[in-house]
N, C-alpha and C. Protein backbone atom coordinates (compact mmCIF):
# COMPACT_ATOMS: atom_id res chain seq x y z
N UNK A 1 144.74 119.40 19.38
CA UNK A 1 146.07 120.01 19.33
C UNK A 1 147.02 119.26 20.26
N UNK A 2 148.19 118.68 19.80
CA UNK A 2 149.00 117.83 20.52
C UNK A 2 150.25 118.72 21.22
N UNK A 3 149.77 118.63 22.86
CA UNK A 3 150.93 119.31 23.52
C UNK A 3 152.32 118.70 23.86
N UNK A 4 153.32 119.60 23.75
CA UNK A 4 154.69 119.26 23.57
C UNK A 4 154.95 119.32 25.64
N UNK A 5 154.92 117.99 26.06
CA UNK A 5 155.17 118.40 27.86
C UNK A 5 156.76 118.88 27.73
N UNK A 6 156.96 119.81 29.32
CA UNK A 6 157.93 120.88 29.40
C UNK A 6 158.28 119.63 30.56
N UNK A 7 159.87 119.26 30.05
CA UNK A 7 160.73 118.76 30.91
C UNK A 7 161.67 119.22 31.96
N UNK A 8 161.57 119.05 33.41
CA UNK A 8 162.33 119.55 34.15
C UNK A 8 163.14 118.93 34.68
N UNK A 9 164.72 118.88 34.59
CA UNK A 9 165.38 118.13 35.34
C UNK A 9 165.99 118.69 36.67
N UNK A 10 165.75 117.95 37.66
CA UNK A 10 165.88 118.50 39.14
C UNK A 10 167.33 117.30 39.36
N UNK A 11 168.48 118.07 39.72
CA UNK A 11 169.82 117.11 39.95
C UNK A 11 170.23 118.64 41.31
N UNK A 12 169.70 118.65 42.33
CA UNK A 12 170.59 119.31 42.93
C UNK A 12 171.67 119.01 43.54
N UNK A 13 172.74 119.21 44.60
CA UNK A 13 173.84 119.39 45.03
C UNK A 13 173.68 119.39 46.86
N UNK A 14 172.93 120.67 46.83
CA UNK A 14 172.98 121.16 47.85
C UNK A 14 171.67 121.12 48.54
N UNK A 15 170.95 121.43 50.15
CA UNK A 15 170.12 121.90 50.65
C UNK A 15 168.96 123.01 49.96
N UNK A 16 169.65 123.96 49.92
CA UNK A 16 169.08 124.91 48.97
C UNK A 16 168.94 124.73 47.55
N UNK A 17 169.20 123.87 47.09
CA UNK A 17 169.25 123.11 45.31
C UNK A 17 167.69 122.46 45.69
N UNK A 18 167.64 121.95 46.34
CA UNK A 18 166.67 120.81 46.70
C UNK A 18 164.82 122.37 47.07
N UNK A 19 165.85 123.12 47.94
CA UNK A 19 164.50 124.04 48.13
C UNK A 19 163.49 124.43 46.72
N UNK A 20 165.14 125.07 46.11
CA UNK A 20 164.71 125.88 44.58
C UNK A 20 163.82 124.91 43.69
N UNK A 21 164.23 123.70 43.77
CA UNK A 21 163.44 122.55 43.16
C UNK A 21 161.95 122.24 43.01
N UNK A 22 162.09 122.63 44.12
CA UNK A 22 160.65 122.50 44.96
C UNK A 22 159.75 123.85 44.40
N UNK A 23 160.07 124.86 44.41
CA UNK A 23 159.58 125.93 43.85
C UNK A 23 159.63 126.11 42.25
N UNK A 24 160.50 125.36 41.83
CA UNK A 24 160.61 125.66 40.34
C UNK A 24 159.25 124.22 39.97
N UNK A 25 159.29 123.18 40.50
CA UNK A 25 157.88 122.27 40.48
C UNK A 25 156.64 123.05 40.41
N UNK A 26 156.92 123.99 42.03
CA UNK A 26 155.35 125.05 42.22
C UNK A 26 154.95 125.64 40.83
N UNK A 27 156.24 126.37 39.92
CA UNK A 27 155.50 127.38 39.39
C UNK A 27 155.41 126.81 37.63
N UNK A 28 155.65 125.16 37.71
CA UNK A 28 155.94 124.88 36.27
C UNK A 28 154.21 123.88 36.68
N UNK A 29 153.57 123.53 37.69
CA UNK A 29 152.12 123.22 37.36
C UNK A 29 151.39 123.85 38.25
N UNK A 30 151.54 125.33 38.56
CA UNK A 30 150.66 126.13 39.07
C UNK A 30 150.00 126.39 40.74
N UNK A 31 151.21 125.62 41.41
CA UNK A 31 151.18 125.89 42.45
C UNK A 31 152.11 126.54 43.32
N UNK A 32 152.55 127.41 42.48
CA UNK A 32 153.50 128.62 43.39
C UNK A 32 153.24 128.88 44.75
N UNK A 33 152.30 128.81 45.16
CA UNK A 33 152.28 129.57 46.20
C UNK A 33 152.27 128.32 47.15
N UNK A 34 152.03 127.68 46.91
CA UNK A 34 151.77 126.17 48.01
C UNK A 34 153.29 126.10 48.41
N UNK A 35 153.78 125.70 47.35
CA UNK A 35 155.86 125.52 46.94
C UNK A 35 156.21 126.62 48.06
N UNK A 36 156.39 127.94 47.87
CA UNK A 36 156.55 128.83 49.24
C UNK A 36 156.17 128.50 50.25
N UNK A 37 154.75 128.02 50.45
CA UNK A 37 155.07 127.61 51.68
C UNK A 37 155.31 126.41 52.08
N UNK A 38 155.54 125.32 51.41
CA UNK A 38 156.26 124.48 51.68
C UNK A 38 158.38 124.80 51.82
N UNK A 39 158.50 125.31 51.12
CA UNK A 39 159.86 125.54 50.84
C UNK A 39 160.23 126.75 52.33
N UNK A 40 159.44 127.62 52.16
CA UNK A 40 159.04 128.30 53.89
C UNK A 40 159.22 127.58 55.25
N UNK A 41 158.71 126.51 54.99
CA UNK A 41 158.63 125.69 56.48
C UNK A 41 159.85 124.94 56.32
N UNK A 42 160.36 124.47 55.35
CA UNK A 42 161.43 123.49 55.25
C UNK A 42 162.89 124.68 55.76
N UNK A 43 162.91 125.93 55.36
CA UNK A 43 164.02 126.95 55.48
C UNK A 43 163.92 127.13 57.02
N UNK A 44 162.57 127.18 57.39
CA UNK A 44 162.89 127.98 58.83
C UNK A 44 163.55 126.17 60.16
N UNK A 45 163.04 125.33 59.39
CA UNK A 45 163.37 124.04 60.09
C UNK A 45 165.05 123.97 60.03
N UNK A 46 165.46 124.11 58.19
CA UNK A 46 167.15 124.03 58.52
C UNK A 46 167.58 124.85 59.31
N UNK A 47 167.04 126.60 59.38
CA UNK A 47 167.65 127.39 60.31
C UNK A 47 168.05 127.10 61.83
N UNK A 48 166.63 126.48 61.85
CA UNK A 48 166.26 126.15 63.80
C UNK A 48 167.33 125.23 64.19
N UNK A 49 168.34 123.92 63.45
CA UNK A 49 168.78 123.54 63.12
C UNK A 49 170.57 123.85 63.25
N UNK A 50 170.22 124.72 62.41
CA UNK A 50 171.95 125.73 62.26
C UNK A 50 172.19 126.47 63.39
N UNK A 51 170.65 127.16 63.76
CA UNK A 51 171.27 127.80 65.39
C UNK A 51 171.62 127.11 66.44
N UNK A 52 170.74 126.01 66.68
CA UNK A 52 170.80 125.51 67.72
C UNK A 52 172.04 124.90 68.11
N UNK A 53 172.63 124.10 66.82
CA UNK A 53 173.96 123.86 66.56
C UNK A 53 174.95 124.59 66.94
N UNK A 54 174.90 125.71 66.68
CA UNK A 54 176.05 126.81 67.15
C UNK A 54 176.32 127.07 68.24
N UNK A 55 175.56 126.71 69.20
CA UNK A 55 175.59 126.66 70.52
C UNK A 55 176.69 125.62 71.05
N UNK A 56 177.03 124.48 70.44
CA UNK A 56 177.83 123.28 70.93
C UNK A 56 178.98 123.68 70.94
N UNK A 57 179.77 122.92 72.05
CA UNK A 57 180.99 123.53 72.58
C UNK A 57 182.31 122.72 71.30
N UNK A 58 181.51 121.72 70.67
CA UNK A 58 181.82 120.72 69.95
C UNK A 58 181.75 120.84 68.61
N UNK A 59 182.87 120.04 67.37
CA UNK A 59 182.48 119.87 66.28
C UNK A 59 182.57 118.54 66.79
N UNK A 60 182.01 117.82 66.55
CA UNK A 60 182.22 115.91 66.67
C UNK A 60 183.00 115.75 65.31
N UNK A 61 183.92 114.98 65.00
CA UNK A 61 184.54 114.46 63.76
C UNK A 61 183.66 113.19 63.38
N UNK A 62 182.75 113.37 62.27
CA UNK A 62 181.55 112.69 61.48
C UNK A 62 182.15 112.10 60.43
N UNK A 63 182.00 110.22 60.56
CA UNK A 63 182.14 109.62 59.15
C UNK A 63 180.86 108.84 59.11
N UNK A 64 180.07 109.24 57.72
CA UNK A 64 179.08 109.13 57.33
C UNK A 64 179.73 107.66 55.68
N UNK A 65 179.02 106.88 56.08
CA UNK A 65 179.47 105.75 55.08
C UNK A 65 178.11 105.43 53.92
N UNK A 66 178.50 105.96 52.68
CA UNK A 66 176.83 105.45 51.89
C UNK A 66 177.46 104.45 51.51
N UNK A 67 177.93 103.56 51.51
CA UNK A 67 178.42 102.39 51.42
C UNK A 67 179.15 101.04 51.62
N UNK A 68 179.37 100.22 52.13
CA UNK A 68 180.29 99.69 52.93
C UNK A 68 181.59 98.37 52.45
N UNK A 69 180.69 98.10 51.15
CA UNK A 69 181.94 97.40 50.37
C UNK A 69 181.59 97.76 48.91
N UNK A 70 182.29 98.54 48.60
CA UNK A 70 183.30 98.71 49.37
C UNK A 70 183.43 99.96 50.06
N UNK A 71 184.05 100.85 50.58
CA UNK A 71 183.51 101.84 51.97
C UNK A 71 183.42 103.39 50.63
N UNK A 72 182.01 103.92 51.39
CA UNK A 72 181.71 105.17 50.54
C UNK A 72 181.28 106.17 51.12
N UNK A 73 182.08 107.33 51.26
CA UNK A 73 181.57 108.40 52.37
C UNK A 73 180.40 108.99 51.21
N UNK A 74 179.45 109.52 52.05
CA UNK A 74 178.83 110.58 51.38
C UNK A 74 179.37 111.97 50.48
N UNK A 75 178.28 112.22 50.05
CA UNK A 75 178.75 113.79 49.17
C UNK A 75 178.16 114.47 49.14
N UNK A 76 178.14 115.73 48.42
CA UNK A 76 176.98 116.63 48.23
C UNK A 76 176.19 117.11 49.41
N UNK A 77 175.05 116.98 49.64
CA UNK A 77 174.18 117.15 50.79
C UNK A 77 174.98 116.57 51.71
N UNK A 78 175.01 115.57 51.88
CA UNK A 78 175.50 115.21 53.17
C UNK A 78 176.53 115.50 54.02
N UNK A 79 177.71 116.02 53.62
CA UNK A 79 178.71 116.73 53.75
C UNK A 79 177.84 118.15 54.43
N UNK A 80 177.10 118.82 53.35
CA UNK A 80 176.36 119.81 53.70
C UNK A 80 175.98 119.56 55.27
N UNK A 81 174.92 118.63 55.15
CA UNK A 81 174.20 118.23 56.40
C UNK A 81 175.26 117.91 57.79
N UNK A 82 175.92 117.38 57.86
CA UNK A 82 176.74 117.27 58.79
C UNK A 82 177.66 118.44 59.70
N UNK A 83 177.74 119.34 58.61
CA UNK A 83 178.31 120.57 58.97
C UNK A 83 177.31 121.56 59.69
N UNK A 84 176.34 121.79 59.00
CA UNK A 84 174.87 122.59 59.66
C UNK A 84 174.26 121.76 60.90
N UNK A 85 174.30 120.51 61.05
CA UNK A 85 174.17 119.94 62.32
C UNK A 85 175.16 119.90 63.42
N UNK A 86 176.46 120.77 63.13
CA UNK A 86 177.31 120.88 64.25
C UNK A 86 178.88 119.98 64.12
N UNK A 87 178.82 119.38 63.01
CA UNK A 87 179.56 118.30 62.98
C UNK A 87 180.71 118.81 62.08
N UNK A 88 181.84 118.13 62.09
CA UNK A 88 183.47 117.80 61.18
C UNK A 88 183.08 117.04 60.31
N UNK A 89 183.16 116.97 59.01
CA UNK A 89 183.26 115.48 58.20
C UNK A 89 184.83 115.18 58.50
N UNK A 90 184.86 113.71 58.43
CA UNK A 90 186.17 113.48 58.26
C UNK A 90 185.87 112.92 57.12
N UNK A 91 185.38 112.70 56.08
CA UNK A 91 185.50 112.77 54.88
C UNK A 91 185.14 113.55 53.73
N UNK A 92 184.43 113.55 52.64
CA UNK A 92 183.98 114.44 51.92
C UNK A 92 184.11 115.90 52.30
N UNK A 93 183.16 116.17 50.90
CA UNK A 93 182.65 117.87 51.45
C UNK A 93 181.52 118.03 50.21
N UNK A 94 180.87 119.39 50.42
CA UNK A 94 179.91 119.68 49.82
C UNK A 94 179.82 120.12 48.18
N UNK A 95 180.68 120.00 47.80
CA UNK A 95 181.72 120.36 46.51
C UNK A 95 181.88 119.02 45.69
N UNK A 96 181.80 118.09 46.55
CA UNK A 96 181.74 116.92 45.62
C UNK A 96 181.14 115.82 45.95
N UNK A 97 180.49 114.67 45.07
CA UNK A 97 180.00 113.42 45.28
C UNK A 97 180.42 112.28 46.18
N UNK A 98 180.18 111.25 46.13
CA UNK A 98 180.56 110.38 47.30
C UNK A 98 182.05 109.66 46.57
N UNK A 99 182.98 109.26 47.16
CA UNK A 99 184.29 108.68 46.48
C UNK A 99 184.46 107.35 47.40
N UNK A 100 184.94 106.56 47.15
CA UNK A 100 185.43 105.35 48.15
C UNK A 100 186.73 105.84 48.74
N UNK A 101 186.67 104.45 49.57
CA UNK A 101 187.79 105.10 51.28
C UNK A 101 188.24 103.87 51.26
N UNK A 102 189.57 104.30 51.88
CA UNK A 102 190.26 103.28 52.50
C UNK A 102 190.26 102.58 53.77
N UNK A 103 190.32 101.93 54.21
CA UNK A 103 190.06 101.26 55.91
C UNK A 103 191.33 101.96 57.08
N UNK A 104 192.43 102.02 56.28
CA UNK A 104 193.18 102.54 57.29
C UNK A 104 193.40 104.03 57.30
N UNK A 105 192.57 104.55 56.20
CA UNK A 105 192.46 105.91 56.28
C UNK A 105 190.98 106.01 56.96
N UNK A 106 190.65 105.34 57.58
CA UNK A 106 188.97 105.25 57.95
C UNK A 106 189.18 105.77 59.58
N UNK A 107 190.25 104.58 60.00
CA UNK A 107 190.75 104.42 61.39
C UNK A 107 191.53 105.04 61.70
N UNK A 108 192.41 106.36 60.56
CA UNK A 108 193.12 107.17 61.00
C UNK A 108 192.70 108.55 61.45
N UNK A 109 191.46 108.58 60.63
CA UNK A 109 190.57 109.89 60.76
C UNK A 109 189.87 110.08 62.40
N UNK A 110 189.72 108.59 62.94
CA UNK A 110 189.19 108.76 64.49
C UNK A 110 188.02 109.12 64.59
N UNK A 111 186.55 109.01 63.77
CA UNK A 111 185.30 109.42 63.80
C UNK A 111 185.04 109.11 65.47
N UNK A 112 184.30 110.14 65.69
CA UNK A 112 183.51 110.15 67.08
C UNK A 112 182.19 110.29 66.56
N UNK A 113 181.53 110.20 65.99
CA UNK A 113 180.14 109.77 65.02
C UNK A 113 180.61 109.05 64.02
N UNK A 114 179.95 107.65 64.12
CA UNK A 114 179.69 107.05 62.82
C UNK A 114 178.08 106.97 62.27
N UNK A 115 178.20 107.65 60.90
CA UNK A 115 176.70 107.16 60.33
C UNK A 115 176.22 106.12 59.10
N UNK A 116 175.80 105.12 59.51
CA UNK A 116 176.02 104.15 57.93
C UNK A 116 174.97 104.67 57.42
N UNK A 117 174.93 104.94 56.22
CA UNK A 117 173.67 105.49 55.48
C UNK A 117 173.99 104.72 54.30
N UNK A 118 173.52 103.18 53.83
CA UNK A 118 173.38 102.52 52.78
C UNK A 118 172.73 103.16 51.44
N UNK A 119 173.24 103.64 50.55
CA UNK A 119 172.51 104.46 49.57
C UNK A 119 170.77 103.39 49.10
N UNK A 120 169.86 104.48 49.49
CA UNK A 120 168.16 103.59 48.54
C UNK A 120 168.07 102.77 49.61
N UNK A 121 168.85 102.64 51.27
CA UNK A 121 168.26 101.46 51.84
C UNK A 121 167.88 102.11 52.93
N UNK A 122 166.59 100.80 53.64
CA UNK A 122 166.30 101.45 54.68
C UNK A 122 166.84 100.72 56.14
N UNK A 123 166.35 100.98 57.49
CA UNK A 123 167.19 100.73 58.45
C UNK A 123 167.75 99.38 58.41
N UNK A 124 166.33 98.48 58.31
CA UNK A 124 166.59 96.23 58.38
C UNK A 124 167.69 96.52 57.80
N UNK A 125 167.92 96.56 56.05
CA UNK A 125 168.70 96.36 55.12
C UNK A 125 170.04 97.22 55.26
N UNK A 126 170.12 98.12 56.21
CA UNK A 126 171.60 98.82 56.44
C UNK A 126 172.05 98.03 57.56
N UNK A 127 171.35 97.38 58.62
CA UNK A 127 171.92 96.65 59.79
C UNK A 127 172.68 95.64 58.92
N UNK A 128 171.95 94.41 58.13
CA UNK A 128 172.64 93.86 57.44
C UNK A 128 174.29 93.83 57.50
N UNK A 129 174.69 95.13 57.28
CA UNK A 129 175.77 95.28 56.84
C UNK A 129 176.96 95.75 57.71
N UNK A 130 176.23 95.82 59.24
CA UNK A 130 177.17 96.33 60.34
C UNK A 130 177.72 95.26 60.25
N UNK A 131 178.28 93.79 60.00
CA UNK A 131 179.00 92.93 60.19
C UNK A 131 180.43 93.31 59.82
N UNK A 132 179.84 93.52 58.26
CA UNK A 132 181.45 93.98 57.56
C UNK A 132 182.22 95.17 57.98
N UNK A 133 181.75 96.07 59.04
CA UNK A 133 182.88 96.91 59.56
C UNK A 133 183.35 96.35 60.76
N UNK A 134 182.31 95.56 61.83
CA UNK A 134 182.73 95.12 63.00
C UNK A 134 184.02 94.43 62.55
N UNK A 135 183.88 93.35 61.98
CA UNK A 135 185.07 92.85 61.14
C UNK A 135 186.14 92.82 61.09
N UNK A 136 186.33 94.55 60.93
CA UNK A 136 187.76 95.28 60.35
C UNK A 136 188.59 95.32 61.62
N UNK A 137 189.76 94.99 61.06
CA UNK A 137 190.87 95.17 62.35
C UNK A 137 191.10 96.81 62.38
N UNK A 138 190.65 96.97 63.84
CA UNK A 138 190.80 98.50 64.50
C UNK A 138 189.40 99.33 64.66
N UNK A 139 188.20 98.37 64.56
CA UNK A 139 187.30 99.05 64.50
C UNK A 139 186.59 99.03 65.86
N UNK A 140 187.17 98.21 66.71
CA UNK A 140 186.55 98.58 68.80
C UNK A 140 187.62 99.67 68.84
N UNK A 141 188.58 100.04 68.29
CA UNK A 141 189.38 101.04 68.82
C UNK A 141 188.94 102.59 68.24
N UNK A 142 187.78 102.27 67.37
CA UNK A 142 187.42 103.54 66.98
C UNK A 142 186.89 104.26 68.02
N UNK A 143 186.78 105.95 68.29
CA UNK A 143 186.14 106.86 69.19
C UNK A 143 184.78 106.53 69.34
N UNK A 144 184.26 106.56 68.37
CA UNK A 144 182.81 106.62 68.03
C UNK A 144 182.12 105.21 68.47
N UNK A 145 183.39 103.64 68.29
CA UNK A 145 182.55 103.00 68.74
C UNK A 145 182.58 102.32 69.85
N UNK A 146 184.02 102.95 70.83
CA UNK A 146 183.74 103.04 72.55
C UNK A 146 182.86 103.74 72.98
N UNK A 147 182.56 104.85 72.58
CA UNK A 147 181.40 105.74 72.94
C UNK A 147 179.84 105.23 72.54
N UNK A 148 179.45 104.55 71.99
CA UNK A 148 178.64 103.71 71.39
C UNK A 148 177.85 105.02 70.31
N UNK A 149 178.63 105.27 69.60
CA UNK A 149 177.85 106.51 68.63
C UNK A 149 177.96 106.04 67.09
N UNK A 150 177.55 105.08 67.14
CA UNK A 150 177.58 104.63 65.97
C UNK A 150 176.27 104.19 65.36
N UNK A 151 175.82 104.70 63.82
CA UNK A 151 174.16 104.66 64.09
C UNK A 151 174.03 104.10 62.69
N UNK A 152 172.41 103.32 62.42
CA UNK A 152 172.15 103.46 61.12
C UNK A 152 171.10 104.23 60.70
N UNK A 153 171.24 104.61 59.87
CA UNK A 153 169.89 105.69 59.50
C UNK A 153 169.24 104.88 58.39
N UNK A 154 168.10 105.32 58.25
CA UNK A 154 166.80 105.27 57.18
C UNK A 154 167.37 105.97 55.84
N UNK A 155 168.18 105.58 55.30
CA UNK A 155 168.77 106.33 54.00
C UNK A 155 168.14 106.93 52.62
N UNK A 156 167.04 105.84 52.30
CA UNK A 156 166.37 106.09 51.84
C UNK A 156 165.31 106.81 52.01
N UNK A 157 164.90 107.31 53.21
CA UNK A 157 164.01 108.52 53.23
C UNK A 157 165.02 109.63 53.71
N UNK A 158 165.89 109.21 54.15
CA UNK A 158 166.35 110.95 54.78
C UNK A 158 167.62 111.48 54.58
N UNK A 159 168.53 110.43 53.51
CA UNK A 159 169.57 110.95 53.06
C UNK A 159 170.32 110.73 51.84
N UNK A 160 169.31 109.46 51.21
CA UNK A 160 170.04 109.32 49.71
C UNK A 160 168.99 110.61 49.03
N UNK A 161 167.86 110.55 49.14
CA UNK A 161 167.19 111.10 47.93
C UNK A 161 166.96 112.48 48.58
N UNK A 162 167.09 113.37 46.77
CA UNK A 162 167.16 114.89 46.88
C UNK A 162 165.39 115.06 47.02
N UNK A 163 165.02 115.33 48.07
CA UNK A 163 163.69 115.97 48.19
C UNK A 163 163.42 116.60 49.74
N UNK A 164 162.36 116.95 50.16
CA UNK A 164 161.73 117.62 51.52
C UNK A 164 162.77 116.98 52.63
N UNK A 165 162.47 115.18 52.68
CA UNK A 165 162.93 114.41 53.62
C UNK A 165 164.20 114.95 53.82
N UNK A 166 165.10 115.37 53.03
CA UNK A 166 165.99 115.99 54.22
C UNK A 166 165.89 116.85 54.97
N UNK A 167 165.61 117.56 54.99
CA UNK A 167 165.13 118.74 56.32
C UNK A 167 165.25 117.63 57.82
N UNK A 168 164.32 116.19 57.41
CA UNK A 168 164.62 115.68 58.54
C UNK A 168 165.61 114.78 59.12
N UNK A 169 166.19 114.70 57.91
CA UNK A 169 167.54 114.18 58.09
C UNK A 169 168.55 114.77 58.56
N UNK A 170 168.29 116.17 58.48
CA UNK A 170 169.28 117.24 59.28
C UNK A 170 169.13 117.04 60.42
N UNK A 171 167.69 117.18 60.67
CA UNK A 171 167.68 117.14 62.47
C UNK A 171 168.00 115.71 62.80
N UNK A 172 167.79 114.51 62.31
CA UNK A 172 168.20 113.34 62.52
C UNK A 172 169.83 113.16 63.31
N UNK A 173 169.92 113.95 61.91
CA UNK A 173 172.21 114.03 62.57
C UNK A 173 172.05 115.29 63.64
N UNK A 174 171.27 115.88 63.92
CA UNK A 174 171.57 117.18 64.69
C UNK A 174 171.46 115.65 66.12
N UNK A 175 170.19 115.87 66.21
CA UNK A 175 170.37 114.54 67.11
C UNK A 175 171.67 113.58 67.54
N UNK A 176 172.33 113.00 66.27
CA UNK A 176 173.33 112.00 66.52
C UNK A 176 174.53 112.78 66.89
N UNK A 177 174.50 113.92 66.40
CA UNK A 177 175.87 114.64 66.38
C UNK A 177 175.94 115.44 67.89
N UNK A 178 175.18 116.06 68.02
CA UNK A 178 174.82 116.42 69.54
C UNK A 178 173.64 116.91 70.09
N UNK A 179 173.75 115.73 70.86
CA UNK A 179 172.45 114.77 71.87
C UNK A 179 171.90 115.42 73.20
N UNK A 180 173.07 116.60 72.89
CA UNK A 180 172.69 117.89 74.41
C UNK A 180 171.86 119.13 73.80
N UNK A 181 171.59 118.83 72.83
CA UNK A 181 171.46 119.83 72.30
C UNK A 181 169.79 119.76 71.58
N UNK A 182 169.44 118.27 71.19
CA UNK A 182 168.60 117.99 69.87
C UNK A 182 167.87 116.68 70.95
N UNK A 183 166.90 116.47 71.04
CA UNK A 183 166.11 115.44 71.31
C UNK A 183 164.52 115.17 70.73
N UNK A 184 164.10 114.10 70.30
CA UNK A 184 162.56 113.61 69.65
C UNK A 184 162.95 113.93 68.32
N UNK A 185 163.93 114.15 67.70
CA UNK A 185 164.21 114.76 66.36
C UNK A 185 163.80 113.06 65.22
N UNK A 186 164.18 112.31 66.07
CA UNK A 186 164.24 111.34 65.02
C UNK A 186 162.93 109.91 65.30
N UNK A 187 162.67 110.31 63.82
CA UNK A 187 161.56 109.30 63.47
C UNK A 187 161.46 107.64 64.05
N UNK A 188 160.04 107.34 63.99
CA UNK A 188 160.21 105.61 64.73
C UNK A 188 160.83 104.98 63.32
N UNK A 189 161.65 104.22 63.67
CA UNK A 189 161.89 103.66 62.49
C UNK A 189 162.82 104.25 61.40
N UNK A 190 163.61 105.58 62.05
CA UNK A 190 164.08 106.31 61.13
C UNK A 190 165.74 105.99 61.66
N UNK A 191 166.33 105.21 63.00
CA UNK A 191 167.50 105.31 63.05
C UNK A 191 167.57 104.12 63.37
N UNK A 192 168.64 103.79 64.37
CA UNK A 192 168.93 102.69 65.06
C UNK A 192 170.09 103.20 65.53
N UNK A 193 170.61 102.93 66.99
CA UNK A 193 172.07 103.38 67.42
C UNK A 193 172.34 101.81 67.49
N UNK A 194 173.87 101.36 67.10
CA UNK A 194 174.70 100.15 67.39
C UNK A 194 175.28 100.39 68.28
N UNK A 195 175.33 99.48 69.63
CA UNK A 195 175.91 99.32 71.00
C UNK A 195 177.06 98.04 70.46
N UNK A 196 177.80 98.79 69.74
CA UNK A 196 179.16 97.44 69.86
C UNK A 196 180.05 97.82 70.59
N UNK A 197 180.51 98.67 71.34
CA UNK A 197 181.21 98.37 72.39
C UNK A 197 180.77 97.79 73.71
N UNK A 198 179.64 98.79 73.78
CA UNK A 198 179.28 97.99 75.30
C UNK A 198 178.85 96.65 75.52
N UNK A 199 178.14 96.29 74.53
CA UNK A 199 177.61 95.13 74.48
C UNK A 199 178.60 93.59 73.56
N UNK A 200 179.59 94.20 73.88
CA UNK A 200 180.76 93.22 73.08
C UNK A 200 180.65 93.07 71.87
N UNK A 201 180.38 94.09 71.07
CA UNK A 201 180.69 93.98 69.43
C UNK A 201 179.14 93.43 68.79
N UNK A 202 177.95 93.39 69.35
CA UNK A 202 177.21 93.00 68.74
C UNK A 202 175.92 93.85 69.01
N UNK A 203 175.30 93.99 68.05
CA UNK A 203 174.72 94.78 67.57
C UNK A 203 172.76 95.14 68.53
């Protein structure tokens, strides 16, 4: 007897899109209950997360770049994520996908966090690309990169793709976003901070 397989398409949006996902997997090949508690541990991690956050005296104003030429703030989740870690986007929001940016609307916004998150790439392959913002006229005058808060993340595990790995990508930015607050959050190999101010523009 030839079975007809049951197709599921998983496109979430949000944090909680990504949970439900996970549970709608559990109960379409019979592991419901595993999915709970996986989806269990992942909820009480964003919470720990959201509280701890609330505590900061601070929103930091967060520009998160999935792209850099040409320049692409994040969307969806990430917007999400930035906000539950304590943070301002100065771009996006959770309502919509990633859009391209302008440079002098980049430098007008004044990020005091920058996060490059190369969409599908990981840290080597996002350094790559710190050249082309150092570059830009007005970019030692940014907040974020006198303060040396300017980072690359592991994109490909913890912020392009909709699955578990974000949970730790939250705490990743809880970390970047505020550092009084969040420490050991982030993986070996999962960030990199860029010292271009202090160290004269190089990386």
């Amino acid at each position: 007897m030839t079975k007809q397989p049951e197709v599921i398409s998983l496109d979430p949006q949000y944090l909680g899109d990504v949970l439900e996902d996970v549970r709608r997997v559990g109960r379409a090949t019979g592991a419901e209950a595993v999915a709970e508690q996986v989806t269990a541990r992942m909820q009480e991690r964003i919470d720990a997360v959201t509280q701890r956050a609330q505590l900061a005296d601070t929103r930091p104003r967060v520009l998160h770049l999935e792209w850099t030429d040409p320049l692409m703030c994040g969307g969806h989740w990430v917007p999400e994520m930035v906000e539950l870690a304590g943070g301002s986007n100065c771009f996006g929001d959770k309502e919509m996908g990633s859009f391209p940016l302008e440079w002098d609307e980049v430098v007008a916004s004044q990020p005091e966090v920058i996060v490059v998150m190369p969409c599908g790439f990981e840290v080597p392959r996002g350094m790559e690309d710190i050249p082309l913002l150092t570059a830009k006229e007005g970019w030692q005058s940014l907040p974020a990169v006198q303060h040396d808060r300017v980072f690359v993340i592991d994109a490909s595990n913890y912020t392009s793709r909709s699955g578990p790995r974000l949970v730790t990508g939250l705490e990743i930015l809880g970390e970047m976003i505020h550092p009084e607050l969040f420490s050991g959050m982030i993986p070996e190999a999962g960030a990199r901070r860029i010292y271009t101010a202090s160290q004269g523009g190089s990386p």
